[in-house]
PDB file of N, CA and C in Angstrom:
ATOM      1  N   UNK A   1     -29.607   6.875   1.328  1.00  0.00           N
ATOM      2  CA  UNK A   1     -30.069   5.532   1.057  1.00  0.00           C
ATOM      3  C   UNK A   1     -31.587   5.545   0.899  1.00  0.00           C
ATOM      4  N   UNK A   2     -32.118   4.655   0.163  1.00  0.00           N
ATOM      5  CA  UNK A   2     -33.384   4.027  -0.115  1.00  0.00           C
ATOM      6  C   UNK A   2     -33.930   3.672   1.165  1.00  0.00           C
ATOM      7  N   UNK A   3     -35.005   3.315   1.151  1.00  0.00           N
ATOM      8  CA  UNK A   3     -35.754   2.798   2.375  1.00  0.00           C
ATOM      9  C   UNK A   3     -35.443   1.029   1.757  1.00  0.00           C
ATOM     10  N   UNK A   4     -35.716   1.305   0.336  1.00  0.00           N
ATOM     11  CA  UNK A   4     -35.412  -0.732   0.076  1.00  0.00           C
ATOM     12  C   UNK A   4     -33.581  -1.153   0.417  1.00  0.00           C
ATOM     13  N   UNK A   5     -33.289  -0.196   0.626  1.00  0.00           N
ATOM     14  CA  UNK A   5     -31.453  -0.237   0.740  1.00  0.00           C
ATOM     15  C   UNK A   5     -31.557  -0.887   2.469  1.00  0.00           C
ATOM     16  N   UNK A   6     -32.487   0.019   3.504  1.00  0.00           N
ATOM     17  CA  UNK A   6     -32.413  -0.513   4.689  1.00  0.00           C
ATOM     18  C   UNK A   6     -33.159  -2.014   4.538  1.00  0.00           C
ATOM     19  N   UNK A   7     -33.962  -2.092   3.966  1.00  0.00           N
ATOM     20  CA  UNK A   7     -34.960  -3.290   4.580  1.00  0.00           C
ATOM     21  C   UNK A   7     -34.374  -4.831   3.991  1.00  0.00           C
ATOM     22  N   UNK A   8     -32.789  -4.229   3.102  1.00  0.00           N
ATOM     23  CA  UNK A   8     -32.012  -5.583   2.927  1.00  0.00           C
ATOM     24  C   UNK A   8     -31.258  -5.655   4.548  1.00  0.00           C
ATOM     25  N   UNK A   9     -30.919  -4.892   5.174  1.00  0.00           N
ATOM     26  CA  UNK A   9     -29.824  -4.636   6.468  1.00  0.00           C
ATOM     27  C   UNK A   9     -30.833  -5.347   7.339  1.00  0.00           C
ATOM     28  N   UNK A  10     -30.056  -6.329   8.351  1.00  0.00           N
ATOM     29  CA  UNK A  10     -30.770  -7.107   9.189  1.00  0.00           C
ATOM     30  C   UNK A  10     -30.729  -5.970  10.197  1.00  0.00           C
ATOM     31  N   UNK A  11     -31.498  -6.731  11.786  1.00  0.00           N
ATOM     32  CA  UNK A  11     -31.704  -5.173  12.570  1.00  0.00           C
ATOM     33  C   UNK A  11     -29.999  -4.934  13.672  1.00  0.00           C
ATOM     34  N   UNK A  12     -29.178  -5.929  13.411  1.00  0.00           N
ATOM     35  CA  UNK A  12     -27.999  -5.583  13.958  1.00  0.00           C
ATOM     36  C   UNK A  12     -27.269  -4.109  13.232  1.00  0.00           C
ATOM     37  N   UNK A  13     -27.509  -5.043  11.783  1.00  0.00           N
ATOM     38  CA  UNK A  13     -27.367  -3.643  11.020  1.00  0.00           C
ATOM     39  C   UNK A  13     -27.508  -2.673  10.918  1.00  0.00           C
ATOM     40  N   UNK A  14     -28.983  -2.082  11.018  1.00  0.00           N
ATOM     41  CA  UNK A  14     -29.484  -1.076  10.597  1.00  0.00           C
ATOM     42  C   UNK A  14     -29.497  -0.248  12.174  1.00  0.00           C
ATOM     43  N   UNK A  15     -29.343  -0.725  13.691  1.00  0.00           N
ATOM     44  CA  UNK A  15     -28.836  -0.155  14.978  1.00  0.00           C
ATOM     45  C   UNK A  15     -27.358   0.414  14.179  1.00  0.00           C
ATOM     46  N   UNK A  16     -26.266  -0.379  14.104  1.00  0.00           N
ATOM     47  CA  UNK A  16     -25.257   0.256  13.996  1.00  0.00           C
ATOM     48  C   UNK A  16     -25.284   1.180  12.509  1.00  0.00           C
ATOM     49  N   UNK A  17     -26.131   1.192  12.099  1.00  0.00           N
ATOM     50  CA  UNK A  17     -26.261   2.410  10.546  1.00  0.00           C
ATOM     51  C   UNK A  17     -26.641   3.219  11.302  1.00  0.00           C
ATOM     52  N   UNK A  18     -28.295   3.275  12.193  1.00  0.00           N
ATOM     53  CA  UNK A  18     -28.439   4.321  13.024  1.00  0.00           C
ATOM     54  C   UNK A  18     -27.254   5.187  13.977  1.00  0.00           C
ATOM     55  N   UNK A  19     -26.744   4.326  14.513  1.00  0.00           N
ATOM     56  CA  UNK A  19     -25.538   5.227  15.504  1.00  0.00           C
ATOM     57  C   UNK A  19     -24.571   5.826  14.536  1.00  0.00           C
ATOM     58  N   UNK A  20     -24.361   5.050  13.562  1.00  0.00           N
ATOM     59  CA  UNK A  20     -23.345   5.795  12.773  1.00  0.00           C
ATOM     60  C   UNK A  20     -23.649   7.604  11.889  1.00  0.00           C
ATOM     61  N   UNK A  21     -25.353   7.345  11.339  1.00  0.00           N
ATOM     62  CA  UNK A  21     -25.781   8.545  11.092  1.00  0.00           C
ATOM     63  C   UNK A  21     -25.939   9.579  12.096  1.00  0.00           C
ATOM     64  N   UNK A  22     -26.389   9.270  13.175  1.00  0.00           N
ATOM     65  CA  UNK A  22     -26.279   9.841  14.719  1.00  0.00           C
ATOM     66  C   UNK A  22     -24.947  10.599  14.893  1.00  0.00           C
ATOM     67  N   UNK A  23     -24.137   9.813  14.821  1.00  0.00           N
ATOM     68  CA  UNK A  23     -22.804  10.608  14.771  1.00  0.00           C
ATOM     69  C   UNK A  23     -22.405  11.471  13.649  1.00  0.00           C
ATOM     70  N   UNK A  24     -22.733  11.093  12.577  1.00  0.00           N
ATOM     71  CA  UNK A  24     -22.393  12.033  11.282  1.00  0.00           C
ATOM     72  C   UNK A  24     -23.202  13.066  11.654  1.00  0.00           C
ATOM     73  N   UNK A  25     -24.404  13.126  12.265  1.00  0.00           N
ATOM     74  CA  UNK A  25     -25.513  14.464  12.231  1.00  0.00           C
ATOM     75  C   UNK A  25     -24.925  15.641  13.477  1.00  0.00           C
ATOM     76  N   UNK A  26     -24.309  14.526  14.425  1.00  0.00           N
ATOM     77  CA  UNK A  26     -23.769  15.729  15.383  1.00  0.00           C
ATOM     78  C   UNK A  26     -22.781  16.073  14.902  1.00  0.00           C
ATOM     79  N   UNK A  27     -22.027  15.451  13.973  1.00  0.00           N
ATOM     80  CA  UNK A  27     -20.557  16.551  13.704  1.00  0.00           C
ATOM     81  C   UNK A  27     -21.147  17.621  12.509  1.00  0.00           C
ATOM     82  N   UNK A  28     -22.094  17.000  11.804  1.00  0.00           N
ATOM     83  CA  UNK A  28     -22.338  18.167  10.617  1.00  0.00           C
ATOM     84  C   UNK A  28     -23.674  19.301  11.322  1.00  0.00           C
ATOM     85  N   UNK A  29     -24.025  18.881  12.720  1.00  0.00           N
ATOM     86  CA  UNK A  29     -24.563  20.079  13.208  1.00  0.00           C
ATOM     87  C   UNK A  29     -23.800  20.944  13.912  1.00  0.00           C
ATOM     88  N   UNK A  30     -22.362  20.264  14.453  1.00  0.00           N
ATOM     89  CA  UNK A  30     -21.162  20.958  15.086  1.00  0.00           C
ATOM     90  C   UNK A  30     -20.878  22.074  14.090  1.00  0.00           C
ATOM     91  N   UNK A  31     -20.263  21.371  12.737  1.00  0.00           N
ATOM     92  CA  UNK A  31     -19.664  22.111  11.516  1.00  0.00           C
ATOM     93  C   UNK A  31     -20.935  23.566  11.706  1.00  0.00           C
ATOM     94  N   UNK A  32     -21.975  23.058  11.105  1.00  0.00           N
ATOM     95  CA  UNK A  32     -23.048  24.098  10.963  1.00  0.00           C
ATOM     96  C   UNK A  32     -22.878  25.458  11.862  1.00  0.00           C
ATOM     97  N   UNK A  33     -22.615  25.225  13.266  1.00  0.00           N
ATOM     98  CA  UNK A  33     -22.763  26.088  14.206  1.00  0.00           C
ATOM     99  C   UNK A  33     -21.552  26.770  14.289  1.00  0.00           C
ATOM    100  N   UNK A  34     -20.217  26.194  13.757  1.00  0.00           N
ATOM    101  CA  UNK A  34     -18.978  27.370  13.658  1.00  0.00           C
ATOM    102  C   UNK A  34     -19.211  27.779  11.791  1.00  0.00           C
ATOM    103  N   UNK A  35     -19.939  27.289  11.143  1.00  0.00           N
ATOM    104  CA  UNK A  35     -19.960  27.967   9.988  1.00  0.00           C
ATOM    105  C   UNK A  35     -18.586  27.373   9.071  1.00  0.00           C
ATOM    106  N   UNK A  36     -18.463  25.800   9.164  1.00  0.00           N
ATOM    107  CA  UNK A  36     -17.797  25.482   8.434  1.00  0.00           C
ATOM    108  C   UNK A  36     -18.692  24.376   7.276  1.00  0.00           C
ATOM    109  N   UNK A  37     -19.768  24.599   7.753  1.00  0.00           N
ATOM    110  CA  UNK A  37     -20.927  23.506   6.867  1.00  0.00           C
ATOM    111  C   UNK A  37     -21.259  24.105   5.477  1.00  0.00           C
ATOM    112  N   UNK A  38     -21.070  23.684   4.161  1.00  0.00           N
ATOM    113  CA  UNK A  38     -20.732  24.325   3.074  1.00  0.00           C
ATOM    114  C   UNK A  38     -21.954  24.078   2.399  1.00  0.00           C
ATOM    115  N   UNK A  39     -22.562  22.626   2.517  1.00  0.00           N
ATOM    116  CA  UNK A  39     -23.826  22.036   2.235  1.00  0.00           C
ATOM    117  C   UNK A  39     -24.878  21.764   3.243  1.00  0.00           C
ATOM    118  N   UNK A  40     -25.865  22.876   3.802  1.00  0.00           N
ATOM    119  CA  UNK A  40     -26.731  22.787   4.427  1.00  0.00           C
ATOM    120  C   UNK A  40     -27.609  21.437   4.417  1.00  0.00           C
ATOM    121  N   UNK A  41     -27.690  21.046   3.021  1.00  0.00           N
ATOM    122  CA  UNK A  41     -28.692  20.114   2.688  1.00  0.00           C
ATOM    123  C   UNK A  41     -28.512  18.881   3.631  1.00  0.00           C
ATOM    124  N   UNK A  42     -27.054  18.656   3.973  1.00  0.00           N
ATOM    125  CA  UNK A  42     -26.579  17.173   4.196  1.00  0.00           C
ATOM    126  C   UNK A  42     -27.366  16.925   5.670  1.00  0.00           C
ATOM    127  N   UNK A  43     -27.651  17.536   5.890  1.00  0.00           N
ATOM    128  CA  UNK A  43     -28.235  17.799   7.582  1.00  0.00           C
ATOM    129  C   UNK A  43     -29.436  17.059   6.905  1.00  0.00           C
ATOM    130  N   UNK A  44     -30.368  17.265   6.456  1.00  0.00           N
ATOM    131  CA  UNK A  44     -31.692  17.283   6.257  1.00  0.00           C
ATOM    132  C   UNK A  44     -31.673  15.712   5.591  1.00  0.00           C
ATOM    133  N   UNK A  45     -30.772  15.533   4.642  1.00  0.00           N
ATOM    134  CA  UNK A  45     -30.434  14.070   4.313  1.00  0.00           C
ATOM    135  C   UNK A  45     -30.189  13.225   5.465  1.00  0.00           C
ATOM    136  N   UNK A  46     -28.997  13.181   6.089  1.00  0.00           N
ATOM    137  CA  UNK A  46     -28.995  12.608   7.333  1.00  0.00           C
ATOM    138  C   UNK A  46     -30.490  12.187   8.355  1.00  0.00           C
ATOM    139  N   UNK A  47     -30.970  13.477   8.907  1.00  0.00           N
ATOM    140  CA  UNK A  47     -31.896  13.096   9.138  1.00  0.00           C
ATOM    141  C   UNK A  47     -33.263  12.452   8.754  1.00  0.00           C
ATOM    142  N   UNK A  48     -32.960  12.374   7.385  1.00  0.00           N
ATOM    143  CA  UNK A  48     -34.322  11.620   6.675  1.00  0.00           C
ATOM    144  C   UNK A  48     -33.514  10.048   6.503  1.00  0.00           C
ATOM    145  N   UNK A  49     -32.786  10.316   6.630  1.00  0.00           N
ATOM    146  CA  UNK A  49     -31.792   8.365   6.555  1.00  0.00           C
ATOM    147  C   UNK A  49     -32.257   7.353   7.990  1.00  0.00           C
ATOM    148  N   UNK A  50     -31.842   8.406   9.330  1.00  0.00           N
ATOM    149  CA  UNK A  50     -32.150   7.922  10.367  1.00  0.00           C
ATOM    150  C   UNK A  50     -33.622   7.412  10.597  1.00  0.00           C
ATOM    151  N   UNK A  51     -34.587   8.575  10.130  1.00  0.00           N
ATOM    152  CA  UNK A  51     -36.246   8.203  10.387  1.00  0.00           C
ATOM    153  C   UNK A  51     -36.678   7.098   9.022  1.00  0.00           C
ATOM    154  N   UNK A  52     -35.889   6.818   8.340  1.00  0.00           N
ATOM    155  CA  UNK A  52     -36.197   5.611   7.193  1.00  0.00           C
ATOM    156  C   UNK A  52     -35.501   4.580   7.671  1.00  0.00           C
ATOM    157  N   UNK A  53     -34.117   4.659   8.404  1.00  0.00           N
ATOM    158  CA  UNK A  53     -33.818   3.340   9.862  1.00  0.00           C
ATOM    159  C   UNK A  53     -34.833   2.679  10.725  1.00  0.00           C
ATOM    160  N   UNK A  54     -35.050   4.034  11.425  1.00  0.00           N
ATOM    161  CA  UNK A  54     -36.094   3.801  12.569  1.00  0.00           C
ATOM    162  C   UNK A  54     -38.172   3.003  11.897  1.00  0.00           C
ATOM    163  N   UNK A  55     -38.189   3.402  10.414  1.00  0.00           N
ATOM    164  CA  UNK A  55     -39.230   3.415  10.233  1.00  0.00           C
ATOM    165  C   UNK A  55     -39.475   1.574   9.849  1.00  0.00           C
ATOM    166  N   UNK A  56     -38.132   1.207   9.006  1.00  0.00           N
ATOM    167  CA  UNK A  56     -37.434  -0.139   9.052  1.00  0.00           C
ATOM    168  C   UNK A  56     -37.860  -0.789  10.351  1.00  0.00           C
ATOM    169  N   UNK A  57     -36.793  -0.160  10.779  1.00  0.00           N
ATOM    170  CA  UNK A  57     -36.961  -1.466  12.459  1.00  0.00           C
ATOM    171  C   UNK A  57     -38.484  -1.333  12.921  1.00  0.00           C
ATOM    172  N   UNK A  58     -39.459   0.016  12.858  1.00  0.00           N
ATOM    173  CA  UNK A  58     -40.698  -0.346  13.655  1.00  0.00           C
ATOM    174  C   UNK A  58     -41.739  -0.961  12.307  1.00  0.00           C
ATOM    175  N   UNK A  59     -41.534  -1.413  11.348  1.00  0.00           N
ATOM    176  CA  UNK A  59     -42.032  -2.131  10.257  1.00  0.00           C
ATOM    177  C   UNK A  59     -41.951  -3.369  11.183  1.00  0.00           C
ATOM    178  N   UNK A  60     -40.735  -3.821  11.696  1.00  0.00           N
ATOM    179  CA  UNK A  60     -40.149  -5.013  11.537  1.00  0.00           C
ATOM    180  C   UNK A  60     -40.675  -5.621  13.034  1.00  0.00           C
ATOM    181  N   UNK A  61     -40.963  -4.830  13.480  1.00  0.00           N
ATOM    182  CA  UNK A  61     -41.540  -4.830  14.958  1.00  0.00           C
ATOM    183  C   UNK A  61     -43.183  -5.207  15.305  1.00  0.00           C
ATOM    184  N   UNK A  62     -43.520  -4.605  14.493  1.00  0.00           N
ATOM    185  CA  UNK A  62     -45.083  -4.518  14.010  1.00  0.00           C
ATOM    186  C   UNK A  62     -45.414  -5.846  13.533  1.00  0.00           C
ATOM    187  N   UNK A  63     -44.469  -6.050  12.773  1.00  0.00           N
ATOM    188  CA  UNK A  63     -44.890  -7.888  11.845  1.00  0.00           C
ATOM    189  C   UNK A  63     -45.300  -7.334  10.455  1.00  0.00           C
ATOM    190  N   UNK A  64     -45.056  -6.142  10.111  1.00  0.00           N
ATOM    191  CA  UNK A  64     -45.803  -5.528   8.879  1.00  0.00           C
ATOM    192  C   UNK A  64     -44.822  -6.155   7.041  1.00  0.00           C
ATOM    193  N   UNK A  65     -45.195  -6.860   6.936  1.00  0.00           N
ATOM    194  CA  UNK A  65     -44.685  -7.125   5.549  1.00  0.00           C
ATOM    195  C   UNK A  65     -43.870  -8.585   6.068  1.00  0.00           C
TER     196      UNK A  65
END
């Protein structure tokens, strides 16, 4: 997702988008570690989704925009 994709998601939203990527990242770091992870990349996606969540909500926190 976009960073403009989060900043339509109110912040109920974008908590439960966070937990949900949270969970996708531990099973595709699970996969990774028995060597069933086929696309390394998705890891690195994931985690750039969560810190464009988190960067959302502390925008939104700040009063910034």
């Amino acid at each position: 997702m976009k960073v403009k994709e989060f900043r339509e998601l109110s912040n109920e939203e974008l908590n439960a988008k966070v937990y949900s990527l949270k969970e996708e990242l531990f099973n595709l770091r699970r996969k990774k570690a028995v060597g069933q992870l086929e696309h390394g990349e998705e890891v690195r996606r994931v985690r750039k989704d969560i810190a464009r969540a988190y960067l959302v909500l502390r925008e939104r926190e700040l009063g910034i925009k």
